[in-house]
Structures are given as structure tokens and as C-alpha cells.
PDB file of N, CA and C in Angstrom:
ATOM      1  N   UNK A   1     -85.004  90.433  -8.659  1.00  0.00           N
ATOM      2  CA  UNK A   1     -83.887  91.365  -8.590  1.00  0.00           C
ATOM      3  C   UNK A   1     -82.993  90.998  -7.410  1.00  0.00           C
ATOM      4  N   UNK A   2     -81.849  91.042  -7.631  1.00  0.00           N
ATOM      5  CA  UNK A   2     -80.944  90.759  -6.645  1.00  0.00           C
ATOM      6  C   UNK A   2     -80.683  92.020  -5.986  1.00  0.00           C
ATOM      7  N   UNK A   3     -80.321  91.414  -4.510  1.00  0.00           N
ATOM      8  CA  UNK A   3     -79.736  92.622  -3.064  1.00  0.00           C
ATOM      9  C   UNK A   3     -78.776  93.436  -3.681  1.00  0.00           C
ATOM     10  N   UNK A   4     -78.883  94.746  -3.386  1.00  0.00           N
ATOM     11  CA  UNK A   4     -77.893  95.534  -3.517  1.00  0.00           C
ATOM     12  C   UNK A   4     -76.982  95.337  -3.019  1.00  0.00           C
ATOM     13  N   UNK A   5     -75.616  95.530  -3.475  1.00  0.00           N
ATOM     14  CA  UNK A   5     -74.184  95.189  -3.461  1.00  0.00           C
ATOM     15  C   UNK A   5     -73.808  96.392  -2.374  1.00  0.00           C
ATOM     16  N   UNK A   6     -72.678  96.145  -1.878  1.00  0.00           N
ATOM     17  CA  UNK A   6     -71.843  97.546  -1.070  1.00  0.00           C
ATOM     18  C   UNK A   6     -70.304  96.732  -1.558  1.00  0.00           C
ATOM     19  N   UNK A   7     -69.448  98.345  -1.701  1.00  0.00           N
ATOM     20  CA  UNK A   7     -68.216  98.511  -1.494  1.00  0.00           C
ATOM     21  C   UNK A   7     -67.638  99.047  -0.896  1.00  0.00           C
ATOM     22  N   UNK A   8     -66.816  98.917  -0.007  1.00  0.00           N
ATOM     23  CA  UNK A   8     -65.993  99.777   1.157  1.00  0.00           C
ATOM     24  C   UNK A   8     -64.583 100.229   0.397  1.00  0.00           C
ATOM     25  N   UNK A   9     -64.198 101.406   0.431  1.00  0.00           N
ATOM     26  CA  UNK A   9     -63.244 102.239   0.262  1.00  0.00           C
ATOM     27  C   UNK A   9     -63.319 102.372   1.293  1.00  0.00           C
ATOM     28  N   UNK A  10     -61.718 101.432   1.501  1.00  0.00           N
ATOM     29  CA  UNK A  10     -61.193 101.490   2.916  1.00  0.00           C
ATOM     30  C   UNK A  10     -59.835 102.618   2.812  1.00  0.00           C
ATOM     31  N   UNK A  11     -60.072 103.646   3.729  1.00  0.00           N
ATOM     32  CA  UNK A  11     -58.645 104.073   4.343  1.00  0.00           C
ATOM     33  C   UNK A  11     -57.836 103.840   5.345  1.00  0.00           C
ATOM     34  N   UNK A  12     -56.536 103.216   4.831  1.00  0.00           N
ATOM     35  CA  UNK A  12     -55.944 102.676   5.750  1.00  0.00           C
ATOM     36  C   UNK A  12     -55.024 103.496   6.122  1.00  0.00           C
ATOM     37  N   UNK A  13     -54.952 104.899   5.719  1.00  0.00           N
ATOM     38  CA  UNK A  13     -53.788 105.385   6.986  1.00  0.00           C
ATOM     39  C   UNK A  13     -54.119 106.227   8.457  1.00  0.00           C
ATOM     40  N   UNK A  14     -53.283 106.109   9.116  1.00  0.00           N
ATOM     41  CA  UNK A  14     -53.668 106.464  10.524  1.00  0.00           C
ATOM     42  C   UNK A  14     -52.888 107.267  10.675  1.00  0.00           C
ATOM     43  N   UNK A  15     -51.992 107.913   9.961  1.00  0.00           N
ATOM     44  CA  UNK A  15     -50.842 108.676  10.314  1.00  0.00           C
ATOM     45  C   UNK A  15     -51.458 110.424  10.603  1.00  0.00           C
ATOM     46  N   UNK A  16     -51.313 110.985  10.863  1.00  0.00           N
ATOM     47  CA  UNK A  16     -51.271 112.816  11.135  1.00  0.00           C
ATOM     48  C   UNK A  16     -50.123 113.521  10.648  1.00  0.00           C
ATOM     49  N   UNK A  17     -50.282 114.411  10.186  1.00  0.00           N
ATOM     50  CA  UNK A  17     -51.312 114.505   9.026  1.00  0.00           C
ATOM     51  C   UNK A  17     -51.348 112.954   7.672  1.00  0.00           C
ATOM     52  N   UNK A  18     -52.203 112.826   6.771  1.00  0.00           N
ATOM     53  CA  UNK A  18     -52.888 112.226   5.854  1.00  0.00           C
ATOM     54  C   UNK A  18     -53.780 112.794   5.102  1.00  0.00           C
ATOM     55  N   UNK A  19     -53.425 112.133   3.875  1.00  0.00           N
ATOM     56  CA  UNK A  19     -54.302 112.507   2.711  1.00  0.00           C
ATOM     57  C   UNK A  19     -54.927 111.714   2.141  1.00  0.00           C
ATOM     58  N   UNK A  20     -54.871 110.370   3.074  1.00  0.00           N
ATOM     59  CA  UNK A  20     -55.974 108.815   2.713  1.00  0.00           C
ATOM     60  C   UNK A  20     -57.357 109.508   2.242  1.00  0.00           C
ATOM     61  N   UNK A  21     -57.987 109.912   4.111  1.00  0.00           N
ATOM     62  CA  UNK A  21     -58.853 110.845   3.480  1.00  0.00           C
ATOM     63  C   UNK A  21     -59.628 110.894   2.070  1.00  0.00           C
ATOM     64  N   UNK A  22     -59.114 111.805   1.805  1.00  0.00           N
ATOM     65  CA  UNK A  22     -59.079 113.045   0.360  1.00  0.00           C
ATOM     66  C   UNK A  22     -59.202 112.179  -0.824  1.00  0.00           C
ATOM     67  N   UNK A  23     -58.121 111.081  -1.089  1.00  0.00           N
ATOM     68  CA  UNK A  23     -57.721 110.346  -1.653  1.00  0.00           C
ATOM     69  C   UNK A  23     -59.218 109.107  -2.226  1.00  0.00           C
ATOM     70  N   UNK A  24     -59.541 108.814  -0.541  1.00  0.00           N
ATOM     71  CA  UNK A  24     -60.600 108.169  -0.782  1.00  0.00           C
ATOM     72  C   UNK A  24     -61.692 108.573  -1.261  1.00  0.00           C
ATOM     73  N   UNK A  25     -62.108 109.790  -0.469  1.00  0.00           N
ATOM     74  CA  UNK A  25     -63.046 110.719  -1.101  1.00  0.00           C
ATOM     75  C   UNK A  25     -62.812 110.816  -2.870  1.00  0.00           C
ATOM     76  N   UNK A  26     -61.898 110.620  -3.652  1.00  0.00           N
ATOM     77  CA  UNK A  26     -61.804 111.033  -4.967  1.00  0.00           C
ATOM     78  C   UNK A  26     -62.319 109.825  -5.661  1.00  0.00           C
ATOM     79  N   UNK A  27     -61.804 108.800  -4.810  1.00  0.00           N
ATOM     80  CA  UNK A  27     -62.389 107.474  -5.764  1.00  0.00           C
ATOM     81  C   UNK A  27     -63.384 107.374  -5.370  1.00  0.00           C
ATOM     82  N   UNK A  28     -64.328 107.564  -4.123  1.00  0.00           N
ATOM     83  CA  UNK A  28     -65.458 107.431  -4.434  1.00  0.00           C
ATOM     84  C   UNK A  28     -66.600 108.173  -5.240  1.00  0.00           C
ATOM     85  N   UNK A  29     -66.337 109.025  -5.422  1.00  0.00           N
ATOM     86  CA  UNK A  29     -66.397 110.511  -6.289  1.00  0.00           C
ATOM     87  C   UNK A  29     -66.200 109.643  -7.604  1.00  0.00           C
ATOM     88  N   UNK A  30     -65.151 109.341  -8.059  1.00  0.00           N
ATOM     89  CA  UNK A  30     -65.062 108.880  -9.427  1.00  0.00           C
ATOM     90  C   UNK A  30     -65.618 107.793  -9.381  1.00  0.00           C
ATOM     91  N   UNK A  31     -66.038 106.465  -9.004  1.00  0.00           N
ATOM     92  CA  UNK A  31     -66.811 105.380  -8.963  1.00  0.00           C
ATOM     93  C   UNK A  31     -68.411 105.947  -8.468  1.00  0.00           C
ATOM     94  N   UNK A  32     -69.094 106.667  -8.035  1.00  0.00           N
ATOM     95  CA  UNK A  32     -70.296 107.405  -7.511  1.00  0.00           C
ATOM     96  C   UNK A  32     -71.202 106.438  -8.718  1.00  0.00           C
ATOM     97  N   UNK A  33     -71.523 106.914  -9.560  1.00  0.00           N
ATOM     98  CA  UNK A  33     -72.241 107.397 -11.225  1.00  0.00           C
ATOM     99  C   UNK A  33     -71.590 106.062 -11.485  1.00  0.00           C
ATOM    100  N   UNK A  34     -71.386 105.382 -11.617  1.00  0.00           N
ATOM    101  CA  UNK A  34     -71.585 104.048 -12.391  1.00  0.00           C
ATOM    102  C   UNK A  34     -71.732 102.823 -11.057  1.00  0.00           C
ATOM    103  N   UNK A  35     -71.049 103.514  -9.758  1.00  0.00           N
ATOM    104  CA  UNK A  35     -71.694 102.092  -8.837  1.00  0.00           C
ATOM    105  C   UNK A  35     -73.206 102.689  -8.815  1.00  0.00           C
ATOM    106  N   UNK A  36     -73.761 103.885  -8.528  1.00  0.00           N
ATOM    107  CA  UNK A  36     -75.504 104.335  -8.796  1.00  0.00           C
ATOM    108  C   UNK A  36     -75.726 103.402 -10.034  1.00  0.00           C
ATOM    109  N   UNK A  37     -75.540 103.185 -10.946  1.00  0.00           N
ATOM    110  CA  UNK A  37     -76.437 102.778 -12.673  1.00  0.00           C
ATOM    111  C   UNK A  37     -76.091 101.463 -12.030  1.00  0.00           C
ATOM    112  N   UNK A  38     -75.323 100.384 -11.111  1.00  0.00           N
ATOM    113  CA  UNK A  38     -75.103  99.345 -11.531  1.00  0.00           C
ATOM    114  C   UNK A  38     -76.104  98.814  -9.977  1.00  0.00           C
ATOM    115  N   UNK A  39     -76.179  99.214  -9.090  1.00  0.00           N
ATOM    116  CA  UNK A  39     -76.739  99.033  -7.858  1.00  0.00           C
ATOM    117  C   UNK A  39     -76.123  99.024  -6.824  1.00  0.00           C
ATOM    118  N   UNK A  40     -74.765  99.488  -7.239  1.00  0.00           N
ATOM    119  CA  UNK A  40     -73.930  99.050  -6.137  1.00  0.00           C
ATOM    120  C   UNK A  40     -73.723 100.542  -4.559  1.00  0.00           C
ATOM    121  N   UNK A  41     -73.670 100.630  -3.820  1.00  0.00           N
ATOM    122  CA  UNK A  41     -73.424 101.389  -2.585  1.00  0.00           C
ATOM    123  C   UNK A  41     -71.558 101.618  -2.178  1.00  0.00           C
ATOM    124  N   UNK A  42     -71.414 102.743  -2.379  1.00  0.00           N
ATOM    125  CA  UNK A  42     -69.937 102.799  -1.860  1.00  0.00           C
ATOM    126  C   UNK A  42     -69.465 103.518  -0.788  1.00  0.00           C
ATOM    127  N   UNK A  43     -68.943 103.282   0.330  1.00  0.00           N
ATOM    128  CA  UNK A  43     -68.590 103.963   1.758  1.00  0.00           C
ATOM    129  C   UNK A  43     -67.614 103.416   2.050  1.00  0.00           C
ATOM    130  N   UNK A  44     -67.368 104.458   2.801  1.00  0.00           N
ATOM    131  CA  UNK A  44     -65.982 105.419   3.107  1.00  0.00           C
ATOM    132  C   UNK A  44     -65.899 104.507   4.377  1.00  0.00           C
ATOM    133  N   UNK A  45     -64.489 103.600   4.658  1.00  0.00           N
ATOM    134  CA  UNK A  45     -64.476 103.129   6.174  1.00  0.00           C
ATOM    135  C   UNK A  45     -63.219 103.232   6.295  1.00  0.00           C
ATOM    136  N   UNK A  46     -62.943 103.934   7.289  1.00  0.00           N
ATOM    137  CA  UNK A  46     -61.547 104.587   8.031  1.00  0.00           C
ATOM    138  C   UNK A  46     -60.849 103.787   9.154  1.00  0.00           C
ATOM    139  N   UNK A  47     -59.673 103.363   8.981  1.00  0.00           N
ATOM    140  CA  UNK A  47     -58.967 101.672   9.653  1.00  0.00           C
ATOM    141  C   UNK A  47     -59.133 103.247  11.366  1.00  0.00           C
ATOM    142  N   UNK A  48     -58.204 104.266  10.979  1.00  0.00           N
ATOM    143  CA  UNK A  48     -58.478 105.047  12.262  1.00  0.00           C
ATOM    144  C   UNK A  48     -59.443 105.181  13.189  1.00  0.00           C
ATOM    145  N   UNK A  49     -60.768 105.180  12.434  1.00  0.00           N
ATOM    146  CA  UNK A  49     -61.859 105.075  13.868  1.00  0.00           C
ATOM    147  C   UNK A  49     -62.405 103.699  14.420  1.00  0.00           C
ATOM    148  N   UNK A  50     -60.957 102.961  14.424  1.00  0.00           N
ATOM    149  CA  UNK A  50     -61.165 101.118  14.818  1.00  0.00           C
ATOM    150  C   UNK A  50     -60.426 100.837  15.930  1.00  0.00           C
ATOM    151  N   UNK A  51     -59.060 102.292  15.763  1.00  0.00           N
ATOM    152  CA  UNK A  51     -58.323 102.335  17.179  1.00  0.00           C
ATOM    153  C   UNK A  51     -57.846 100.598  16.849  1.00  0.00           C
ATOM    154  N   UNK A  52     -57.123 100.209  16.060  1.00  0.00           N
ATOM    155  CA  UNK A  52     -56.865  98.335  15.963  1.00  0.00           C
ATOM    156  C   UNK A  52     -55.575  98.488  16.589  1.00  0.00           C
ATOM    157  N   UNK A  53     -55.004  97.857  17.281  1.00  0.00           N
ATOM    158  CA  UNK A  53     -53.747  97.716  18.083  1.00  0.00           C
ATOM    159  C   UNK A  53     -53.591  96.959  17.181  1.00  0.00           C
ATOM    160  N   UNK A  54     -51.904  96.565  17.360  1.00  0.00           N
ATOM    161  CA  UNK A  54     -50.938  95.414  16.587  1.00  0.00           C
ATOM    162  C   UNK A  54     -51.974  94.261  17.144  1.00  0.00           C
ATOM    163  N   UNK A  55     -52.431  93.456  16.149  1.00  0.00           N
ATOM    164  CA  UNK A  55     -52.994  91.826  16.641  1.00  0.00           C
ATOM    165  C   UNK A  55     -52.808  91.446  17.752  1.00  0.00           C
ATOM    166  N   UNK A  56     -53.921  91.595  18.320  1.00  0.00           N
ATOM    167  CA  UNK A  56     -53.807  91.330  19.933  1.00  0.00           C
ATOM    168  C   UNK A  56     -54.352  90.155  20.475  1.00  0.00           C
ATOM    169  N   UNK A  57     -55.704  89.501  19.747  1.00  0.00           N
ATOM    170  CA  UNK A  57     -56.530  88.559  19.517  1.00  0.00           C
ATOM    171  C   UNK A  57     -55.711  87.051  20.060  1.00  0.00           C
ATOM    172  N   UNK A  58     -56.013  86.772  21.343  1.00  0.00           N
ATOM    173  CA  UNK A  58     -55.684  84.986  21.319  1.00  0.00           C
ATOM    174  C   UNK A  58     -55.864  84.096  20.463  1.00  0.00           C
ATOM    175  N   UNK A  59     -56.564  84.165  19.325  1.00  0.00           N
ATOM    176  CA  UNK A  59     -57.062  83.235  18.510  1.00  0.00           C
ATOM    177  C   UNK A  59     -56.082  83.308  16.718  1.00  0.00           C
ATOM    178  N   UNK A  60     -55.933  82.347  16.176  1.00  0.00           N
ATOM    179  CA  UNK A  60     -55.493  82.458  14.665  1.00  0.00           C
ATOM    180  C   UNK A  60     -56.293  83.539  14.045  1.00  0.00           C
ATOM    181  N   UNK A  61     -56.158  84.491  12.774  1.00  0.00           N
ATOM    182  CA  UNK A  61     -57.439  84.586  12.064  1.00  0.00           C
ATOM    183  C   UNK A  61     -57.783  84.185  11.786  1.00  0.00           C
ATOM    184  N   UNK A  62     -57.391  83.132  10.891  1.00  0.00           N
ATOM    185  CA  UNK A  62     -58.062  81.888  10.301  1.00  0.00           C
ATOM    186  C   UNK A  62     -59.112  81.109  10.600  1.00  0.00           C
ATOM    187  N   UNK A  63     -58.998  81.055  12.090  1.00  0.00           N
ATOM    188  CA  UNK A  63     -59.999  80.473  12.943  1.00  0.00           C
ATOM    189  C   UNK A  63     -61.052  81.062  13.067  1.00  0.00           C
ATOM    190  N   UNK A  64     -61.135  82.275  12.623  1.00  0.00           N
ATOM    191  CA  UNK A  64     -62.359  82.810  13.019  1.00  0.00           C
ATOM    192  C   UNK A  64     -62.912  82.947  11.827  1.00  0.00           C
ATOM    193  N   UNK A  65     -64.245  82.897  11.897  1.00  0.00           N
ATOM    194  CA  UNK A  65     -65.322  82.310  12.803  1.00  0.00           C
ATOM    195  C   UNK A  65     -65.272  80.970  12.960  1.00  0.00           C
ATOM    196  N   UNK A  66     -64.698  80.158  12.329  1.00  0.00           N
ATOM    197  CA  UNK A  66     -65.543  79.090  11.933  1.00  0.00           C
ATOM    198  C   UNK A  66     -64.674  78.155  13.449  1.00  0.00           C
ATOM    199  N   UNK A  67     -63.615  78.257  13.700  1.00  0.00           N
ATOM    200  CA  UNK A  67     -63.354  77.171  15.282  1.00  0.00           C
ATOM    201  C   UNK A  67     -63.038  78.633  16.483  1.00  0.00           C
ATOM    202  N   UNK A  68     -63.139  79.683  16.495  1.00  0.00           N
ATOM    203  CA  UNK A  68     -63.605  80.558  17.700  1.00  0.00           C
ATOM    204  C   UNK A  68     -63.799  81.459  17.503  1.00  0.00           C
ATOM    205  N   UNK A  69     -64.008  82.791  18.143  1.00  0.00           N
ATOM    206  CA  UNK A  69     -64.409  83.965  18.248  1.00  0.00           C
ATOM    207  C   UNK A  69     -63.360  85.576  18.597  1.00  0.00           C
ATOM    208  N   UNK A  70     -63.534  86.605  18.393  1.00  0.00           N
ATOM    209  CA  UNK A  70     -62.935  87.452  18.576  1.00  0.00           C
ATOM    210  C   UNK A  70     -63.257  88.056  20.341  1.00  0.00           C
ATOM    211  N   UNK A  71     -61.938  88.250  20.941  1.00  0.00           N
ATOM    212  CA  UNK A  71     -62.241  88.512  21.889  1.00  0.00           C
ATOM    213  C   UNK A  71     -62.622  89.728  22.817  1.00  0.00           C
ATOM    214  N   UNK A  72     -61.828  91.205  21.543  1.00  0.00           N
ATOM    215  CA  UNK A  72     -62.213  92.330  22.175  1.00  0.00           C
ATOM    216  C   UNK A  72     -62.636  92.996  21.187  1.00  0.00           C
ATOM    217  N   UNK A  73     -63.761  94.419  21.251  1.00  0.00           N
ATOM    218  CA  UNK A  73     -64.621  95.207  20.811  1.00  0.00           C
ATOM    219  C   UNK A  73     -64.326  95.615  19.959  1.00  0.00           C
ATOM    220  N   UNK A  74     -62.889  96.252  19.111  1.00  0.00           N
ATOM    221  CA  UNK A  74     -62.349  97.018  18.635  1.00  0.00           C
ATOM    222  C   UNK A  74     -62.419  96.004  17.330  1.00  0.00           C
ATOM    223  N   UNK A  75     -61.448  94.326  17.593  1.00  0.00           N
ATOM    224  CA  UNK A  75     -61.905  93.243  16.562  1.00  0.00           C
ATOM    225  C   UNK A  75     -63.288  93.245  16.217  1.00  0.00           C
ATOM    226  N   UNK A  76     -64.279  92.897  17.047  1.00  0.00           N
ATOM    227  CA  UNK A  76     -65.421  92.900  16.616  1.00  0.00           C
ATOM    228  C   UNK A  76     -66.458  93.822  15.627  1.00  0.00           C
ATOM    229  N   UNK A  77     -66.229  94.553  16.278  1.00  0.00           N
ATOM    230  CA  UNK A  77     -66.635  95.889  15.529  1.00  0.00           C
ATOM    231  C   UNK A  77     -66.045  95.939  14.218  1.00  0.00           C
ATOM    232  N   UNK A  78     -64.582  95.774  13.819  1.00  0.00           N
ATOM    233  CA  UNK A  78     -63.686  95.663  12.844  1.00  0.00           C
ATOM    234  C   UNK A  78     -64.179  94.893  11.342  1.00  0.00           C
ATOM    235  N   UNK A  79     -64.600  93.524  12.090  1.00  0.00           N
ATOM    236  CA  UNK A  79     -64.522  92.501  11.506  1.00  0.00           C
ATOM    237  C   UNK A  79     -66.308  92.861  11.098  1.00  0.00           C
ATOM    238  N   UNK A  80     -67.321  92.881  12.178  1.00  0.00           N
ATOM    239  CA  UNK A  80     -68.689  93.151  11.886  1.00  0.00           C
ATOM    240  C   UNK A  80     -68.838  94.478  10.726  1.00  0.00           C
ATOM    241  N   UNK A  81     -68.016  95.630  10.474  1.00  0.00           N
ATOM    242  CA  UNK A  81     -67.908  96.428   9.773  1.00  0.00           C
ATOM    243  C   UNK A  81     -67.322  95.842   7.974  1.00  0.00           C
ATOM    244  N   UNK A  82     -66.303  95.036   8.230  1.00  0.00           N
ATOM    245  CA  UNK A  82     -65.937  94.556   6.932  1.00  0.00           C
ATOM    246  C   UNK A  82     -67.104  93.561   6.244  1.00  0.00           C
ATOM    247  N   UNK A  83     -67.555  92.901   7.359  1.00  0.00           N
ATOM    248  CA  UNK A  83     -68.562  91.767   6.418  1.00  0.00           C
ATOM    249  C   UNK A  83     -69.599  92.306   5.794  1.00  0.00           C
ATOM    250  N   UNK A  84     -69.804  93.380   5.943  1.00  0.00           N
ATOM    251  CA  UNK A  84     -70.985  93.948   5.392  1.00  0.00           C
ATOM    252  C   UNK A  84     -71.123  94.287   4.237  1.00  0.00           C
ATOM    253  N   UNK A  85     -69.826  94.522   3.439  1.00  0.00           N
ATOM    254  CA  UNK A  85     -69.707  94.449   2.373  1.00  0.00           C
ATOM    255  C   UNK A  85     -69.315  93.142   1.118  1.00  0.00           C
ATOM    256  N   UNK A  86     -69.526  93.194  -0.189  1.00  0.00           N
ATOM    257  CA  UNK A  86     -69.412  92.493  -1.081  1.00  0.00           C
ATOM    258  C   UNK A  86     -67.763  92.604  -1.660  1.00  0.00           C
ATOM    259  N   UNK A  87     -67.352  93.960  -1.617  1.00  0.00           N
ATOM    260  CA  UNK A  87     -65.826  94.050  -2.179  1.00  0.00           C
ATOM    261  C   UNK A  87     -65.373  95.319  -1.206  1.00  0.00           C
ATOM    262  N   UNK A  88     -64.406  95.244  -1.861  1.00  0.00           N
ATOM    263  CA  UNK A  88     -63.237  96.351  -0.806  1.00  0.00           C
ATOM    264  C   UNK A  88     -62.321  97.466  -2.007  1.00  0.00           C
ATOM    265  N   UNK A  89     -62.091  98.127  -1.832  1.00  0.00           N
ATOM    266  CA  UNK A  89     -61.047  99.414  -2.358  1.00  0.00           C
ATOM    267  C   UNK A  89     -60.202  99.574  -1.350  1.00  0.00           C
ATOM    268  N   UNK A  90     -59.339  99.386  -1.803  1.00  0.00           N
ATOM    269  CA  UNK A  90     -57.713  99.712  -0.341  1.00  0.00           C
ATOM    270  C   UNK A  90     -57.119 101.020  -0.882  1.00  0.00           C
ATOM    271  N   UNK A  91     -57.654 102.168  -0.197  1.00  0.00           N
ATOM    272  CA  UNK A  91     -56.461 103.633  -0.518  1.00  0.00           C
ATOM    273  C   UNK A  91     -55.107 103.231   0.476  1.00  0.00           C
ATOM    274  N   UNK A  92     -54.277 102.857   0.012  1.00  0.00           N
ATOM    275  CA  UNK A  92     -53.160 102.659   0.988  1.00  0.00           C
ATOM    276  C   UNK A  92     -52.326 103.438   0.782  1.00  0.00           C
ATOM    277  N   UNK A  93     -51.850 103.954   1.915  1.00  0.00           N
ATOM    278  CA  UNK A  93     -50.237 104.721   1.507  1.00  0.00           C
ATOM    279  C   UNK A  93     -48.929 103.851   1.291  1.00  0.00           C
ATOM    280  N   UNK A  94     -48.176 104.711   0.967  1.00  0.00           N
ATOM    281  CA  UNK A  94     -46.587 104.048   0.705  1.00  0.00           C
ATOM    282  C   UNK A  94     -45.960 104.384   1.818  1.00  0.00           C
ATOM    283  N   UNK A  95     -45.324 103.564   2.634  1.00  0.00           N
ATOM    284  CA  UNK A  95     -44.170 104.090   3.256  1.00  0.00           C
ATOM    285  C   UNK A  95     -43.101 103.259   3.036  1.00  0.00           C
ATOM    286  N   UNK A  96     -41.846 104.017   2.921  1.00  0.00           N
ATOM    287  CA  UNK A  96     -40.657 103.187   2.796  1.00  0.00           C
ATOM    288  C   UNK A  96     -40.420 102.345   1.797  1.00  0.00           C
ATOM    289  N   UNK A  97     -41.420 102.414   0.588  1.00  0.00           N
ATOM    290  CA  UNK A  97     -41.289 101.552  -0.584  1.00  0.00           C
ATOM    291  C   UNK A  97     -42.206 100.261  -0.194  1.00  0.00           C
ATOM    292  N   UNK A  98     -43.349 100.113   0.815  1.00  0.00           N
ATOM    293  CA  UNK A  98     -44.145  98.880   0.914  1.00  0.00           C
ATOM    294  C   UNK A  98     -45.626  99.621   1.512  1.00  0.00           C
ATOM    295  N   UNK A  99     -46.694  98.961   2.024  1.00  0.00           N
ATOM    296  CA  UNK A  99     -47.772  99.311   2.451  1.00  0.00           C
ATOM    297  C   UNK A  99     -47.553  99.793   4.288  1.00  0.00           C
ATOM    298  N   UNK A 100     -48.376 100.453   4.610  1.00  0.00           N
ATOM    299  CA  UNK A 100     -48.351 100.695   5.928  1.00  0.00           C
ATOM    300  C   UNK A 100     -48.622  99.804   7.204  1.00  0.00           C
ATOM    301  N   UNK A 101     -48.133  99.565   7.986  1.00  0.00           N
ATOM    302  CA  UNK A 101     -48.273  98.721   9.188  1.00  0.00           C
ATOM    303  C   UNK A 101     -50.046  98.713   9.431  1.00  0.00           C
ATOM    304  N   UNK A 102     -50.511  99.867   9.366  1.00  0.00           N
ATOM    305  CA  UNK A 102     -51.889  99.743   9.894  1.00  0.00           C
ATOM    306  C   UNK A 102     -52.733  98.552   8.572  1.00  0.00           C
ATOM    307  N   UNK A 103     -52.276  99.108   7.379  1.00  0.00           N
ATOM    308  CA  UNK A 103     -52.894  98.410   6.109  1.00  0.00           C
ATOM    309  C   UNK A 103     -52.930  97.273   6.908  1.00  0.00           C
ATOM    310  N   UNK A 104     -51.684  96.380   6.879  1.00  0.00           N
ATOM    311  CA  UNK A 104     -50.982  94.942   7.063  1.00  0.00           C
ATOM    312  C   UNK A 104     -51.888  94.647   8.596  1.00  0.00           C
ATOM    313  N   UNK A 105     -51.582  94.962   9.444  1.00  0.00           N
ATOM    314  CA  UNK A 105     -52.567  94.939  10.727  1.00  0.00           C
ATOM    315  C   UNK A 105     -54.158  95.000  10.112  1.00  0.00           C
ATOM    316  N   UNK A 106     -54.596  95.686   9.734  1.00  0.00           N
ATOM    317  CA  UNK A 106     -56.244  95.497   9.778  1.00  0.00           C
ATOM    318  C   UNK A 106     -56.297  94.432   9.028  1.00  0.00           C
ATOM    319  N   UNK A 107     -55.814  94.135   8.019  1.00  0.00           N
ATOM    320  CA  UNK A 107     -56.373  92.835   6.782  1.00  0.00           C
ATOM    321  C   UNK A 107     -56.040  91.495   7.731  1.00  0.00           C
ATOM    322  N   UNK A 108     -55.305  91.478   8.449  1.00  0.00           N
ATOM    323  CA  UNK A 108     -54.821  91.111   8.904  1.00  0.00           C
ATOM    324  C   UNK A 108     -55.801  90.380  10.217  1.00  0.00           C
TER     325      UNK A 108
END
């Protein structure tokens, strides 16, 4: 039998008030009952409790891991939080007719 899978339903807005939240909460709610029957794990990860400044990092992303390293806690933590999973769900908001700065910053 193969390792159980995880998916992160990520919320990416940081704004006050937000309804990422809520939003996320619904899809995971509606995906629950068939990621259970298939093996898969789904959680809730909030770009807000990462505190990510605009790209601050001396290094390319690209580069990382494989020619250097992340240099402060907030990346680390960031990046150690995303790998843990197999796939991703992006609740993103709209602003202005495109995705939100924080979206674009964390994937980022």
C-alpha cells in the first residue's frame, strides 16, 4: 500500500476583513468524503500565519534547494510547510481583475 497523500488548501488572502477563510473551509468540506475513500488528507494552510514579506531572500528561487538555502525563518518555515504536501488548492481572491499580491509573493 502506498503513503498517504496530503493536500493543502491554501488561503492566500491576508487582507481584514476576508472570507478566504470560509471559502476554504467549504472546499474542504466538499472534498472531505472522497479525499477520506481515496486516502488522501486535506489541510487548511493560511499564507497569513507565515507573516511572508515581499521576497526578501538573497538567493533566486530557483536555486533553492538545489545551489543554496533560505535565509530567514518565515521562508523556511514557508517552504518546510509546502513540501509536505503532494498537491495544493489555491482559494485566491480577486483583486482588481488579477490574483492578490500575497498569492503572487508566497508561490513565489
Amino acid at each position: 500500500m502506498s503513503a498517504p497523500k496530503s493536500i493543502a488548501i491554501v488561503i492566500t488572502s491576508t487582507r481584514t476583513p476576508r472570507v478566504g477563510p470560509n471559502v476554504a473551509a467549504f472546499v474542504q468540506n466538499k472534498l472531505r468524503l472522497e479525499g477520506e475513500q481515496a486516502g488522501i488528507s486535506l489541510k487548511l494552510v493560511d499564507v497569513a500565519d507565515y507573516n511572508l514579506p515581499l521576497y526578501n531572500e538573497p538567493v533566486i528561487p530557483a536555486m533553492v534547494p538545489a545551489q543554496a538555502s533560505f535565509s530567514f525563518e518565515h521562508s523556511k518555515a514557508w517552504s518546510a510547510e509546502m513540501g509536505q504536501h503532494d498537491g495544493y488548492v489555491f482559494v485566491i481572491p480577486e483583486y482588481n481583475f488579477g490574483l492578490s499580491g500575497a498569492t503572487k509573493n508566497a508561490v513565489d
